[in-house]
C-alpha atoms as a PDB file:
ATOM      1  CA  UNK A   1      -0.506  79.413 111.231  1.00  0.00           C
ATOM      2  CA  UNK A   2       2.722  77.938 111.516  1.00  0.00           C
ATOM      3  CA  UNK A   3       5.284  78.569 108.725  1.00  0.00           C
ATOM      4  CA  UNK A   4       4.443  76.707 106.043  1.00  0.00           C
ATOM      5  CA  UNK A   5       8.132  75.582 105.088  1.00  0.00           C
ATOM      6  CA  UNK A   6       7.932  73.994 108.422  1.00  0.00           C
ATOM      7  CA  UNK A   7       4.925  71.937 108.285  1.00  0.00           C
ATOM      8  CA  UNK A   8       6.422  70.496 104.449  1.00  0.00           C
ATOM      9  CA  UNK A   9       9.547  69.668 105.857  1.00  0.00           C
ATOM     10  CA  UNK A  10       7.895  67.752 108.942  1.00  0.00           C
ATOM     11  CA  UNK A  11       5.835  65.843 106.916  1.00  0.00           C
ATOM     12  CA  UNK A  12       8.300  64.907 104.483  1.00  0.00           C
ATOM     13  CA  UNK A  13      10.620  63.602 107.588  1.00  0.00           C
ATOM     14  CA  UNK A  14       7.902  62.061 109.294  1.00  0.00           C
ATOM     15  CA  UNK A  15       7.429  59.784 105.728  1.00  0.00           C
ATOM     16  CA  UNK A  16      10.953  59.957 104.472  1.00  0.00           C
ATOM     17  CA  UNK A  17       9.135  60.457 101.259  1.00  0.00           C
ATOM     18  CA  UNK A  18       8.687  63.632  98.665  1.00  0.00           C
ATOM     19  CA  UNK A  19       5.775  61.629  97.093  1.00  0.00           C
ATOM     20  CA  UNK A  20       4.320  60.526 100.148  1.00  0.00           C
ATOM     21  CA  UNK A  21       4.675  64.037 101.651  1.00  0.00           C
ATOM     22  CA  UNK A  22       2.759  65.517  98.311  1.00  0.00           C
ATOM     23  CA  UNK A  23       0.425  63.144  98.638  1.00  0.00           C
ATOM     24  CA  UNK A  24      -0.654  63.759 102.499  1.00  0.00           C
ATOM     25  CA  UNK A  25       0.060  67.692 101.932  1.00  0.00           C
ATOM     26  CA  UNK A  26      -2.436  67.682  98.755  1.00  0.00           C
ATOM     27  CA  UNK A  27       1.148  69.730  96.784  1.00  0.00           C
ATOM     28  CA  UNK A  28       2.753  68.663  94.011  1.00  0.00           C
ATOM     29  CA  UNK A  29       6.219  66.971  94.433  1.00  0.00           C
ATOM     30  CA  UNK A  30       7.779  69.702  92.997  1.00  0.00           C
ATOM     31  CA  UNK A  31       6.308  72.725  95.422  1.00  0.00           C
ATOM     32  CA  UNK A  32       7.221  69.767  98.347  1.00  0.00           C
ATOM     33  CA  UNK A  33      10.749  70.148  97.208  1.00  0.00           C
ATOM     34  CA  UNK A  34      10.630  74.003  96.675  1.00  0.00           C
ATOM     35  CA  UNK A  35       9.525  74.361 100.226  1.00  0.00           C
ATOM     36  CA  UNK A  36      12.497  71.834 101.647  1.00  0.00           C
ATOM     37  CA  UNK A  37      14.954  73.586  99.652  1.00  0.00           C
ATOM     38  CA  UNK A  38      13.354  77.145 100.969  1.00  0.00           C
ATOM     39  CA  UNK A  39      14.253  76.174 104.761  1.00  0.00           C
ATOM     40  CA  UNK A  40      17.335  74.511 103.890  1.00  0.00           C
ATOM     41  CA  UNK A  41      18.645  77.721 102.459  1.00  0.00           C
ATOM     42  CA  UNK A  42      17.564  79.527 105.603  1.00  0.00           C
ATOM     43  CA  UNK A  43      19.183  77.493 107.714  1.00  0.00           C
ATOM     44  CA  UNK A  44      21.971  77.198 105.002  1.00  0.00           C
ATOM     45  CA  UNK A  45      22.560  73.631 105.959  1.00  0.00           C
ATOM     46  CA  UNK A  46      20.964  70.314 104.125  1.00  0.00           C
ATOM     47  CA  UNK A  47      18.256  68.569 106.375  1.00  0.00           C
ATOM     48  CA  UNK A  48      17.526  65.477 104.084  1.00  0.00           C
ATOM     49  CA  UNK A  49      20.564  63.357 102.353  1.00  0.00           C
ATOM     50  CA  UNK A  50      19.409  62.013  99.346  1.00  0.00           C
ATOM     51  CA  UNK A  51      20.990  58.839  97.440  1.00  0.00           C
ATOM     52  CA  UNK A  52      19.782  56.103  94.883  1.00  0.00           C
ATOM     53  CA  UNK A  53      15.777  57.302  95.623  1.00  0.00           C
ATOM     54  CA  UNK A  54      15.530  57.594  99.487  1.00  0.00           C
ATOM     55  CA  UNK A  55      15.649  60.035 101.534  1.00  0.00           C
ATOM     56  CA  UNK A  56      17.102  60.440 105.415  1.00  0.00           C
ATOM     57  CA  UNK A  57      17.449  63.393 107.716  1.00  0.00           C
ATOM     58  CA  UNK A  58      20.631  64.651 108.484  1.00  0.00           C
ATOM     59  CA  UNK A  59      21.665  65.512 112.153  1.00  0.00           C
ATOM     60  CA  UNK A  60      20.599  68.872 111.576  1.00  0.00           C
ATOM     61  CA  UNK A  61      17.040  67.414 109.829  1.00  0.00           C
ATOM     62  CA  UNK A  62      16.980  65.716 113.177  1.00  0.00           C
ATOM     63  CA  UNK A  63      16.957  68.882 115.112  1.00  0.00           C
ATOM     64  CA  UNK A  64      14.945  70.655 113.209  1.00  0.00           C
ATOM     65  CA  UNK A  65      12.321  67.778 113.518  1.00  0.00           C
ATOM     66  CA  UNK A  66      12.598  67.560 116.922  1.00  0.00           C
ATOM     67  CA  UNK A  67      11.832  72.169 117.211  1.00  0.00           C
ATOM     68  CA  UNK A  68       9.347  71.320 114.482  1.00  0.00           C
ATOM     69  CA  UNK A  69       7.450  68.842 116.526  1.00  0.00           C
ATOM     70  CA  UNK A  70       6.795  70.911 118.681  1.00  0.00           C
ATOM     71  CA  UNK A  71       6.049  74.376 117.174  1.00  0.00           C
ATOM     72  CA  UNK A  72       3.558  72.919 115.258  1.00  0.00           C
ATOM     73  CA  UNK A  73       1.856  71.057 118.237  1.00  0.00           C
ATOM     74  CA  UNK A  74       1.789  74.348 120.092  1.00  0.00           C
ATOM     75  CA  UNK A  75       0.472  76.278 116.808  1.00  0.00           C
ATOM     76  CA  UNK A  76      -2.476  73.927 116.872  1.00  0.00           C
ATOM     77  CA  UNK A  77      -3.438  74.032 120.314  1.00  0.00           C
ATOM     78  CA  UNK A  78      -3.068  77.675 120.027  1.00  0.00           C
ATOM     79  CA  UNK A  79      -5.874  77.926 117.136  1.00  0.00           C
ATOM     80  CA  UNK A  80      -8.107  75.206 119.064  1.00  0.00           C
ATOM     81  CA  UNK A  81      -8.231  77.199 122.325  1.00  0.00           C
ATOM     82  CA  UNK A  82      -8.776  80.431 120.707  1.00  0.00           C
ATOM     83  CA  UNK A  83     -11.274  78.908 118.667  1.00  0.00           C
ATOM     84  CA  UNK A  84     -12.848  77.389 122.095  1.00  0.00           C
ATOM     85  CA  UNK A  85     -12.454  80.915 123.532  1.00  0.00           C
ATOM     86  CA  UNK A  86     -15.051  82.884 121.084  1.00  0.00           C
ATOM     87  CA  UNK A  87     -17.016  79.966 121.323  1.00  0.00           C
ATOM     88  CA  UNK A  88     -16.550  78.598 117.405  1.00  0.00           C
ATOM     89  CA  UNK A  89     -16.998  75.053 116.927  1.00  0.00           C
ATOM     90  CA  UNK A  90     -14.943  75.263 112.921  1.00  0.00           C
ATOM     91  CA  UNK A  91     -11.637  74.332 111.424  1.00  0.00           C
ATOM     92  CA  UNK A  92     -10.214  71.580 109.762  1.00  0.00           C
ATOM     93  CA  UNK A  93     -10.728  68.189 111.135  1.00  0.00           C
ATOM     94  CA  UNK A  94      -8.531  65.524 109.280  1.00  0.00           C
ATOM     95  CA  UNK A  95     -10.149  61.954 109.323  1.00  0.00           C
ATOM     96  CA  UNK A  96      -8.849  58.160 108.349  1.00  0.00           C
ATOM     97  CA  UNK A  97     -10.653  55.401 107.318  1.00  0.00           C
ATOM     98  CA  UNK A  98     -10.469  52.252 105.884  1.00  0.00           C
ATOM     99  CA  UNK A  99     -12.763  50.980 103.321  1.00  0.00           C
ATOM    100  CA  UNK A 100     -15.343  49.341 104.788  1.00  0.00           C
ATOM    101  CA  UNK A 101     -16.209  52.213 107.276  1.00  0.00           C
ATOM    102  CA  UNK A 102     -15.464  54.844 104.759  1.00  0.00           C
ATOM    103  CA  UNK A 103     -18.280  53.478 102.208  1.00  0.00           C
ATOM    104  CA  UNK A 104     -21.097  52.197 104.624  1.00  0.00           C
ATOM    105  CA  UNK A 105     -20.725  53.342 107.810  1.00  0.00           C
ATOM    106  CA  UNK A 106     -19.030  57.363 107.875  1.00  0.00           C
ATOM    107  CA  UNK A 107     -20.724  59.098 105.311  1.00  0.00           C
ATOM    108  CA  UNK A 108     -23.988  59.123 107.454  1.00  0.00           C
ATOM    109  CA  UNK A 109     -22.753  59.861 110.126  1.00  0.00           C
ATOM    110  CA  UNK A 110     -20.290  63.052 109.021  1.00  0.00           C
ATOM    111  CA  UNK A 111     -23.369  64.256 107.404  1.00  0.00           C
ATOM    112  CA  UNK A 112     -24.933  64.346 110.431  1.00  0.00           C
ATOM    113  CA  UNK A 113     -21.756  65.916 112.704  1.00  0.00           C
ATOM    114  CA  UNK A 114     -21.800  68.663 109.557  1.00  0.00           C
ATOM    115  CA  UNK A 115     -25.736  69.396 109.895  1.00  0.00           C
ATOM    116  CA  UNK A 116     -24.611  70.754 113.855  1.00  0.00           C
ATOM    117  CA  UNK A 117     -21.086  72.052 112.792  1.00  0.00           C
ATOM    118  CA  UNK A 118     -21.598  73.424 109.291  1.00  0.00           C
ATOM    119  CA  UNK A 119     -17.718  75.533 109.895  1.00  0.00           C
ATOM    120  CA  UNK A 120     -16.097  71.906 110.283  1.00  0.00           C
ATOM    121  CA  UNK A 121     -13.899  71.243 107.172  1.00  0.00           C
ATOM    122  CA  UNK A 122     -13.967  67.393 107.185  1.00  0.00           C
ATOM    123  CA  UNK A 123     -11.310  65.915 105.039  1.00  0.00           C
ATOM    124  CA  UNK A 124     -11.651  61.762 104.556  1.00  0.00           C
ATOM    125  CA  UNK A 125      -8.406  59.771 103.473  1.00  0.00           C
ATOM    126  CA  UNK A 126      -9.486  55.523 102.343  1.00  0.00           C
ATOM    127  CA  UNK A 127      -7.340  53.471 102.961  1.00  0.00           C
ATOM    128  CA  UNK A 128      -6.516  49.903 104.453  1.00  0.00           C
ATOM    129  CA  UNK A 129      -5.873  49.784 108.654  1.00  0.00           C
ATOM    130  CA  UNK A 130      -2.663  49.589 108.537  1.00  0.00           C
ATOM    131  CA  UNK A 131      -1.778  52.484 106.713  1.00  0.00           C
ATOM    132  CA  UNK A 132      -4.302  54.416 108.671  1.00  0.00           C
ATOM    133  CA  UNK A 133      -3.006  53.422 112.013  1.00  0.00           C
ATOM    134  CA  UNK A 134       0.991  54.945 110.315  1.00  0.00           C
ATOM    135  CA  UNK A 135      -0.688  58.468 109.438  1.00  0.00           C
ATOM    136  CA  UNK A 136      -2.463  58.574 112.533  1.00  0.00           C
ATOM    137  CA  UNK A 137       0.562  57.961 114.496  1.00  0.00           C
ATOM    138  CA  UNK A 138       2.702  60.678 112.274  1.00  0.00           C
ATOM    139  CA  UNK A 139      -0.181  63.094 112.984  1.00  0.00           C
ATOM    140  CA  UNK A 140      -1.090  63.197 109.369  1.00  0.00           C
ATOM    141  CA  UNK A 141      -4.638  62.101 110.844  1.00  0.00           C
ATOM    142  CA  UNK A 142      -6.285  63.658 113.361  1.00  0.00           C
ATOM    143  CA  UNK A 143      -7.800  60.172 114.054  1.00  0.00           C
ATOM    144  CA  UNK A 144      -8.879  57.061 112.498  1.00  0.00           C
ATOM    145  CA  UNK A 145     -11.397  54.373 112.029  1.00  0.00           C
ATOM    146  CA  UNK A 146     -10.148  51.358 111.563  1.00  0.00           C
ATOM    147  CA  UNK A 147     -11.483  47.471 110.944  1.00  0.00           C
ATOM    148  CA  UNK A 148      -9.452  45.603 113.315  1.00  0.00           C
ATOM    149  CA  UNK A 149      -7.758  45.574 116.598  1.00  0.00           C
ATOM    150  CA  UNK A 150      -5.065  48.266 116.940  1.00  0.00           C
ATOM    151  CA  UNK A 151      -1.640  47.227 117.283  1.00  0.00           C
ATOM    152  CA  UNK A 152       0.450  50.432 117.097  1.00  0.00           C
ATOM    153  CA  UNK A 153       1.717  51.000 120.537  1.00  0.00           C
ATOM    154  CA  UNK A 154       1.872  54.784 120.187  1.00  0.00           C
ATOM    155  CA  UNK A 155      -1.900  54.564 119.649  1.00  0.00           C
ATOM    156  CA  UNK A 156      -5.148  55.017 122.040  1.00  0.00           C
ATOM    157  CA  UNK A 157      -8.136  52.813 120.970  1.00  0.00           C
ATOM    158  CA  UNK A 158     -11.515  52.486 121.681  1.00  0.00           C
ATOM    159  CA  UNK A 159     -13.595  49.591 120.146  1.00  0.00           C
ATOM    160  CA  UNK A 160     -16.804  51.459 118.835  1.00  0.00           C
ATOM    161  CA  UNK A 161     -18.966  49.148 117.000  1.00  0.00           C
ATOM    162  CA  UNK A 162     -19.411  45.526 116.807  1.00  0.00           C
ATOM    163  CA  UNK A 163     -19.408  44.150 112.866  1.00  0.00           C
ATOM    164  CA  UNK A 164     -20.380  40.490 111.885  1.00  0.00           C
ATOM    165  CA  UNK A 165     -18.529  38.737 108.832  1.00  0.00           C
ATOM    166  CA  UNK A 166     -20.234  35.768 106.733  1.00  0.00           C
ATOM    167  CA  UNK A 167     -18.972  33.597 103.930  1.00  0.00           C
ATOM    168  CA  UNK A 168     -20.749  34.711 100.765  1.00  0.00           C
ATOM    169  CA  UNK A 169     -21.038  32.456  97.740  1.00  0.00           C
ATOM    170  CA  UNK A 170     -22.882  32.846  93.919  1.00  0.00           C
ATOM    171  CA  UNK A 171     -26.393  31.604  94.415  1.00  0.00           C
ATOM    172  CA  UNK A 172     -25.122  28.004  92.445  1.00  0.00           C
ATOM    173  CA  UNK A 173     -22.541  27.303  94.789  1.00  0.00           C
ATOM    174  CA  UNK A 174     -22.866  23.787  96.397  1.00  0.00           C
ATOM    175  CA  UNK A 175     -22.779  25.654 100.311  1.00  0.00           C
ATOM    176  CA  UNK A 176     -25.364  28.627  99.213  1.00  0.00           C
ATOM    177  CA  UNK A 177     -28.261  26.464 100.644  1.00  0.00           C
ATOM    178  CA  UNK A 178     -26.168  25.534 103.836  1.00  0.00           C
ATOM    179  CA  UNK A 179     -27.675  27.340 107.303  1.00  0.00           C
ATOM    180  CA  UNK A 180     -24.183  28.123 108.540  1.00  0.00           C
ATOM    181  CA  UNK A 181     -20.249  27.102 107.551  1.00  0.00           C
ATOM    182  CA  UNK A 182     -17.546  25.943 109.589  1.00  0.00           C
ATOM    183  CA  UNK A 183     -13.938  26.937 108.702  1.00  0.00           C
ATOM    184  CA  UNK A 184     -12.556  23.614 107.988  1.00  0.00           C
ATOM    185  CA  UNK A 185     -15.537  23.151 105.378  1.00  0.00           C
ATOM    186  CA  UNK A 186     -14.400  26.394 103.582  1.00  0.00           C
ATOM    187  CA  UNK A 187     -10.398  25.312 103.444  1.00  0.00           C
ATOM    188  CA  UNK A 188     -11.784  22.876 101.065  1.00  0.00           C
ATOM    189  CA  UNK A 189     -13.405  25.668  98.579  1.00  0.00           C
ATOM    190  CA  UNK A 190     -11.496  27.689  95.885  1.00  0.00           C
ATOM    191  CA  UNK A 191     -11.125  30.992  98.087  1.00  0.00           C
ATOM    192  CA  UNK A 192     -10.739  34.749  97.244  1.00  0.00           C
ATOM    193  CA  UNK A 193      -8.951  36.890  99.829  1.00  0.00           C
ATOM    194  CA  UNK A 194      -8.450  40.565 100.727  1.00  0.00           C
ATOM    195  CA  UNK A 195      -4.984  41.708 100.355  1.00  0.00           C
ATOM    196  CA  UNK A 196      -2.090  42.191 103.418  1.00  0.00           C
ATOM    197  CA  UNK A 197      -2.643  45.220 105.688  1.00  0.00           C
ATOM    198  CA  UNK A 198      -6.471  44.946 104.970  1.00  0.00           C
ATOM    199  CA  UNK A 199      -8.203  44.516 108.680  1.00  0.00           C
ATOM    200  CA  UNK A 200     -10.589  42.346 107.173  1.00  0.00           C
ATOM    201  CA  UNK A 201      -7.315  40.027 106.089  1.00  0.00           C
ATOM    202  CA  UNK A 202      -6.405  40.114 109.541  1.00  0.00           C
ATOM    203  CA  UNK A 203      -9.002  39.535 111.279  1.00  0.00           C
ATOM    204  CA  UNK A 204     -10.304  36.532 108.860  1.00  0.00           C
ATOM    205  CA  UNK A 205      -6.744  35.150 109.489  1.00  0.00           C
ATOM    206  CA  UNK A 206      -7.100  34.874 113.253  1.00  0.00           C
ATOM    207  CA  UNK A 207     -10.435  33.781 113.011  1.00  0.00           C
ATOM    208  CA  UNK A 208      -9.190  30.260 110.667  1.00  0.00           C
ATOM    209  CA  UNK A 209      -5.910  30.248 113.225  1.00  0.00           C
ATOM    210  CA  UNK A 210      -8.066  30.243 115.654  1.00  0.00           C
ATOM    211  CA  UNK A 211     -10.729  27.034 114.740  1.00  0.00           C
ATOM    212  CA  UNK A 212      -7.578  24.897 113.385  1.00  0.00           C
ATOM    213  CA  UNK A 213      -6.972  26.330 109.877  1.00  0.00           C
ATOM    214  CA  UNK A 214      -3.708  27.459 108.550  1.00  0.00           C
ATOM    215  CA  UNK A 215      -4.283  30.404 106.384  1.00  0.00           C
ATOM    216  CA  UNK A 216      -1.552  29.401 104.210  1.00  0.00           C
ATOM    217  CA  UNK A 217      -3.597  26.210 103.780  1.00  0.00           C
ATOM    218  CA  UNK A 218      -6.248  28.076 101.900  1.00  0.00           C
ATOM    219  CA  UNK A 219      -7.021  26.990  98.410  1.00  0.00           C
ATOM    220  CA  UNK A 220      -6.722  31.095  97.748  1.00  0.00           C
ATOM    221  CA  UNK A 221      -6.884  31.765  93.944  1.00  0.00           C
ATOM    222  CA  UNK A 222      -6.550  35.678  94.193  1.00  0.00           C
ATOM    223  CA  UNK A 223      -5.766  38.493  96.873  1.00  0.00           C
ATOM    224  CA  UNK A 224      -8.196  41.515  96.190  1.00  0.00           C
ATOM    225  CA  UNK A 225      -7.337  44.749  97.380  1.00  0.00           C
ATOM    226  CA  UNK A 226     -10.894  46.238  97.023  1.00  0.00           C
ATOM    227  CA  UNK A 227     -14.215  44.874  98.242  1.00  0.00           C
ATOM    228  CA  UNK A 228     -16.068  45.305  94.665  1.00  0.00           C
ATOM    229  CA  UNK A 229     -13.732  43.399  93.147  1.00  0.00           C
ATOM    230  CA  UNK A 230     -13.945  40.875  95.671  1.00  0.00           C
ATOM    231  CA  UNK A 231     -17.493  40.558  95.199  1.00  0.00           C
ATOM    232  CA  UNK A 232     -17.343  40.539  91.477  1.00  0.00           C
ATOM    233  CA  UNK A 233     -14.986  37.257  91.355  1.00  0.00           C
ATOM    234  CA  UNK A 234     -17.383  35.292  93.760  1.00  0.00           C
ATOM    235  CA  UNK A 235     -20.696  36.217  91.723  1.00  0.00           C
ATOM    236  CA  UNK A 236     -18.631  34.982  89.294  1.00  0.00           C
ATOM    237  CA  UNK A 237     -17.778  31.701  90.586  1.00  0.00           C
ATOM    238  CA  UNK A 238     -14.113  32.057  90.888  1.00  0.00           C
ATOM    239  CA  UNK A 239     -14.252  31.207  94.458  1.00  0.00           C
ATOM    240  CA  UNK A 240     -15.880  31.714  98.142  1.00  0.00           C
ATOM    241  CA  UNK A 241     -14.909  34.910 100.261  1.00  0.00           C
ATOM    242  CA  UNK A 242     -15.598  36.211 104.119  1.00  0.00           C
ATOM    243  CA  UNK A 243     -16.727  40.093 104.242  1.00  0.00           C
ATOM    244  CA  UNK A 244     -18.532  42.483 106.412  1.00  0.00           C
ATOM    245  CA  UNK A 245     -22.905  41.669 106.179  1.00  0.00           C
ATOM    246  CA  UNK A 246     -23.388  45.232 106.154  1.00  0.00           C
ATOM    247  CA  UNK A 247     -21.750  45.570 102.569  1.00  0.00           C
ATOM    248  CA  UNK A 248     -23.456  43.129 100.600  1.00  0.00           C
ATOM    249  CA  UNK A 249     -27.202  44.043 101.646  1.00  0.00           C
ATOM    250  CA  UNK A 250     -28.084  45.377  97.750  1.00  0.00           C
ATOM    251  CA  UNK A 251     -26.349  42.232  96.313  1.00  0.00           C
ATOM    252  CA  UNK A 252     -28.449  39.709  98.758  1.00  0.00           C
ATOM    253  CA  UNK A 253     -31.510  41.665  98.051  1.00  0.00           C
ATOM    254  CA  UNK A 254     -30.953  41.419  94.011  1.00  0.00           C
ATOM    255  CA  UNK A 255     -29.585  37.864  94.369  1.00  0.00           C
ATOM    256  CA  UNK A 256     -26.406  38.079  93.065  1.00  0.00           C
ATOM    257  CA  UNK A 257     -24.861  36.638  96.064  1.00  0.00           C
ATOM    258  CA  UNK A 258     -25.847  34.081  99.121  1.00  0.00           C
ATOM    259  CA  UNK A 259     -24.697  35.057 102.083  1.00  0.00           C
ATOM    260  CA  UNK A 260     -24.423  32.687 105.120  1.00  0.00           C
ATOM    261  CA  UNK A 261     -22.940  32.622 108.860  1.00  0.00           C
ATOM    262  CA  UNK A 262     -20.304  30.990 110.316  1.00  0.00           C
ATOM    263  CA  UNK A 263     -19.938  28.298 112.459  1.00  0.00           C
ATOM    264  CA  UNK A 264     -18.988  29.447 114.835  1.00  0.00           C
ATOM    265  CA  UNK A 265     -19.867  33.612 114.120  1.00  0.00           C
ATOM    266  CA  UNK A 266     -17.130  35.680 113.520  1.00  0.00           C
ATOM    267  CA  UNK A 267     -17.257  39.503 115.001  1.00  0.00           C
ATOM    268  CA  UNK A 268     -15.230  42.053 114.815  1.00  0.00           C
ATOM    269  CA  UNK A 269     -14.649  45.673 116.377  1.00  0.00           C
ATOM    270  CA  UNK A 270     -14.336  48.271 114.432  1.00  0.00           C
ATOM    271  CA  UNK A 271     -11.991  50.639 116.140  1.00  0.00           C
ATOM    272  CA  UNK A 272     -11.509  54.649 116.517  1.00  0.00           C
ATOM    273  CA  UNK A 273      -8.002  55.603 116.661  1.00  0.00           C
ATOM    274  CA  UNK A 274      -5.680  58.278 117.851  1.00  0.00           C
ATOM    275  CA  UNK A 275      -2.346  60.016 118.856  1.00  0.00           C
ATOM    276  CA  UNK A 276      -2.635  60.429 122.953  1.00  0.00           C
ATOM    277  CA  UNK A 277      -0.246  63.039 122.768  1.00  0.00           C
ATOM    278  CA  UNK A 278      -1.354  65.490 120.437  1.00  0.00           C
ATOM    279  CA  UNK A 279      -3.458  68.281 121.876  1.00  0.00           C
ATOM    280  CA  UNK A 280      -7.340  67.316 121.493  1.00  0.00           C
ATOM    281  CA  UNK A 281      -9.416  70.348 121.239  1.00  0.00           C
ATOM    282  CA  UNK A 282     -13.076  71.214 121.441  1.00  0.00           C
ATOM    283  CA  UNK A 283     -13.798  70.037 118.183  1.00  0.00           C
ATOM    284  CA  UNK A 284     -11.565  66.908 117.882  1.00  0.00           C
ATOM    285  CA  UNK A 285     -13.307  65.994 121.728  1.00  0.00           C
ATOM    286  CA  UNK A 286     -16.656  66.305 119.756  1.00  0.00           C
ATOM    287  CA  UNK A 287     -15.879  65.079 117.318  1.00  0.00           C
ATOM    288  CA  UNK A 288     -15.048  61.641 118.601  1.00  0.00           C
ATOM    289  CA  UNK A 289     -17.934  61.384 120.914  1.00  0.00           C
ATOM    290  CA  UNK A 290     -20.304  61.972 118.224  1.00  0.00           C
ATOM    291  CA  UNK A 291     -18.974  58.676 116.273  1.00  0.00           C
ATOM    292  CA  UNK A 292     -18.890  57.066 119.683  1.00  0.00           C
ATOM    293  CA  UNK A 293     -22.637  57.831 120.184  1.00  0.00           C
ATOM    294  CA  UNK A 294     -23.612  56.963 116.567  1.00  0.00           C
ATOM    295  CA  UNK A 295     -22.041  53.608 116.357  1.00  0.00           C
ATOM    296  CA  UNK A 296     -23.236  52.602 120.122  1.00  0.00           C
ATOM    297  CA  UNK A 297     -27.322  53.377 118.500  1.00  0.00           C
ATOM    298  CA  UNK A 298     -25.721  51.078 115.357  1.00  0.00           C
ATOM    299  CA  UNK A 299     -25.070  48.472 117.987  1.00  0.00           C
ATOM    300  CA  UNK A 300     -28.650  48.453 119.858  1.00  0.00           C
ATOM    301  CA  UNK A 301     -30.421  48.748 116.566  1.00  0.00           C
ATOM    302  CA  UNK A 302     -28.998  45.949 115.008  1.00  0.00           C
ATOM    303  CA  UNK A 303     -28.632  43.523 117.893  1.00  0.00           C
ATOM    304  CA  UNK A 304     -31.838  41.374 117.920  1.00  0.00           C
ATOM    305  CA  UNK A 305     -30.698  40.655 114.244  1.00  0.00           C
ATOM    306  CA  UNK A 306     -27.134  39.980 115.073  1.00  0.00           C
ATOM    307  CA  UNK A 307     -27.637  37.576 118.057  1.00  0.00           C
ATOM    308  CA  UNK A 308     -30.076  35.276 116.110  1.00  0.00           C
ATOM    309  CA  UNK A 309     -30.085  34.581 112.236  1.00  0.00           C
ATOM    310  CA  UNK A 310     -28.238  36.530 110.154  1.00  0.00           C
ATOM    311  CA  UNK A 311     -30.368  38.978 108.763  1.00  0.00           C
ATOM    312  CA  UNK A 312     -27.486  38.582 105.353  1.00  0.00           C
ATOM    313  CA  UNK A 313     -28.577  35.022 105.443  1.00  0.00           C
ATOM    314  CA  UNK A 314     -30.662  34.125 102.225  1.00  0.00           C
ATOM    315  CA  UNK A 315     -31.749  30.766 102.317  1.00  0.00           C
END
């Protein structure tokens, strides 16, 4: 409801970026820019300086961000209320996740929140943690699921779900036979790595910091920025790699890949994320306790399997 001019321009400040604004806003650049240069003329002042491709806010830009801020916290929490008053459980609900929970966990489950809330408008935006944790934190994202610990201080977490990681291997591979792998063992092996900002990169990390293994020390022959791929190259025999179970159940089952625990197991939570001081309506409220609820039945259903043998494990 808020003027529109207002809501480019915020964005645009918050990501000191035309593209990145477009990109979040679902515009072109160029209607980005045609809205900046609208409020700039009503105000008749410049609000972003501009000089050799970046962007800052001038000390009016600053002021304006700050009135923005808040109009268009108040403009939400006005629609929510209302919304709450007649008893309507709709609107837009803008969601982050990052890969792994965007492809095998989430789409069940916002199937399911859309069966009771047909009115919702759920919009999804993939991509790694980090990046989700930044546009939940600009309030591009209403909130976020993420694959690793928070570390954003302007964030609230909750740890949601409990997710194991094994090695995987081609079925040839000299450790596809062994029951489980310690981390020194794989140093030794060729080794094929999700890229920076991943949560699975940081959480792997930890885990060899953690049992004596420098991650630099890694015999790592390529950094993968999507799962697939990363699968691909280790069918292939380009190397070994450490991923989620629950995203290589087709490939175990067709044996195109051997999957097998680690010594010792390596969990991971995956995390729900979000701003503590924007307004949360009704339907954000519900929202998050309905993912709460669905990943605490993920838990109990797959805990016999988790706290013996891997149910991944094909040998």
């Amino acid at each position: 409801m808020a003027d529109r001019r207002l809501q480019v321009f915020y964005t645009v400040a918050r990501q000191l970026s035309f593209t990145k604004a477009a990109e979040t806003l679902y515009m072109t650049q160029p209607a980005v820019t045609f809205q900046v240069k609208q409020l700039e003329e009503h105000f008749n002042t410049r609000l972003f300086e501009r000089s050799h491709g970046r962007i800052s806010l001038t000390p009016a830009g600053d002021l304006v961000l700050s009135y923005a801020e808040k109009i268009l916290a108040m403009g939400a929490e006005m629609e929510a209320r209302v919304g709450e008053l007649t008893g309507q459980m709709a609107g837009p609900l803008m969601i982050g996740a990052s890969t792994t929970i965007a492809e095998y966990q989430l789409p069940r489950i916002l199937g399911e929140f859309k069966e009771h809330y047909p009115q919702v408008q759920a919009r999804l935006v993939v991509a790694n943690s980090e990046t989700i944790e930044n546009k939940v934190a600009d309030h591009s994202l209403d909130v976020g699921l993420i694959e690793s610990p928070s570390h954003h201080p302007e964030l609230t977490t909750h740890s949601c779900c409990d997710d194991e990681l094994v090695m995987i291997c081609a079925p040839g591979h000299p450790l596809a036979k062994r029951g489980a792998v310690a981390p020194r063992v794989l140093a030794e092996q060729p080794y094929v790595s999700r890229e920076m900002g991943s949560g699975t990169r940081e959480v792997v990390d930890e885990y060899f910091r953690s049992n004596g293994v420098n991650p630099d020390d890694l015999h790592t022959e390529m950094e993968l920025g999507s799962r697939e791929a990363i699968k691909g190259a280790v069918e292939a025999g380009l190397g070994i790699a450490i991923l989620s179970a629950s995203t290589i159940t087709k490939e175990i089952k067709l044996g195109d890949l051997v999957a097998v625990r680690l010594d010792p197991p390596l969990h991971r939570p995956l995390t729900l994320v979000y701003a503590p001081e924007k307004f949360r309506g009704k339907l954000l409220n519900t929202f998050i306790d309905f993912v709460e609820a669905k990943f605490r039945q993920c838990n109990e259903d797959v805990a016999p399997g988790r706290r013996g043998r891997s149910k991944a494990h094909a040998a």
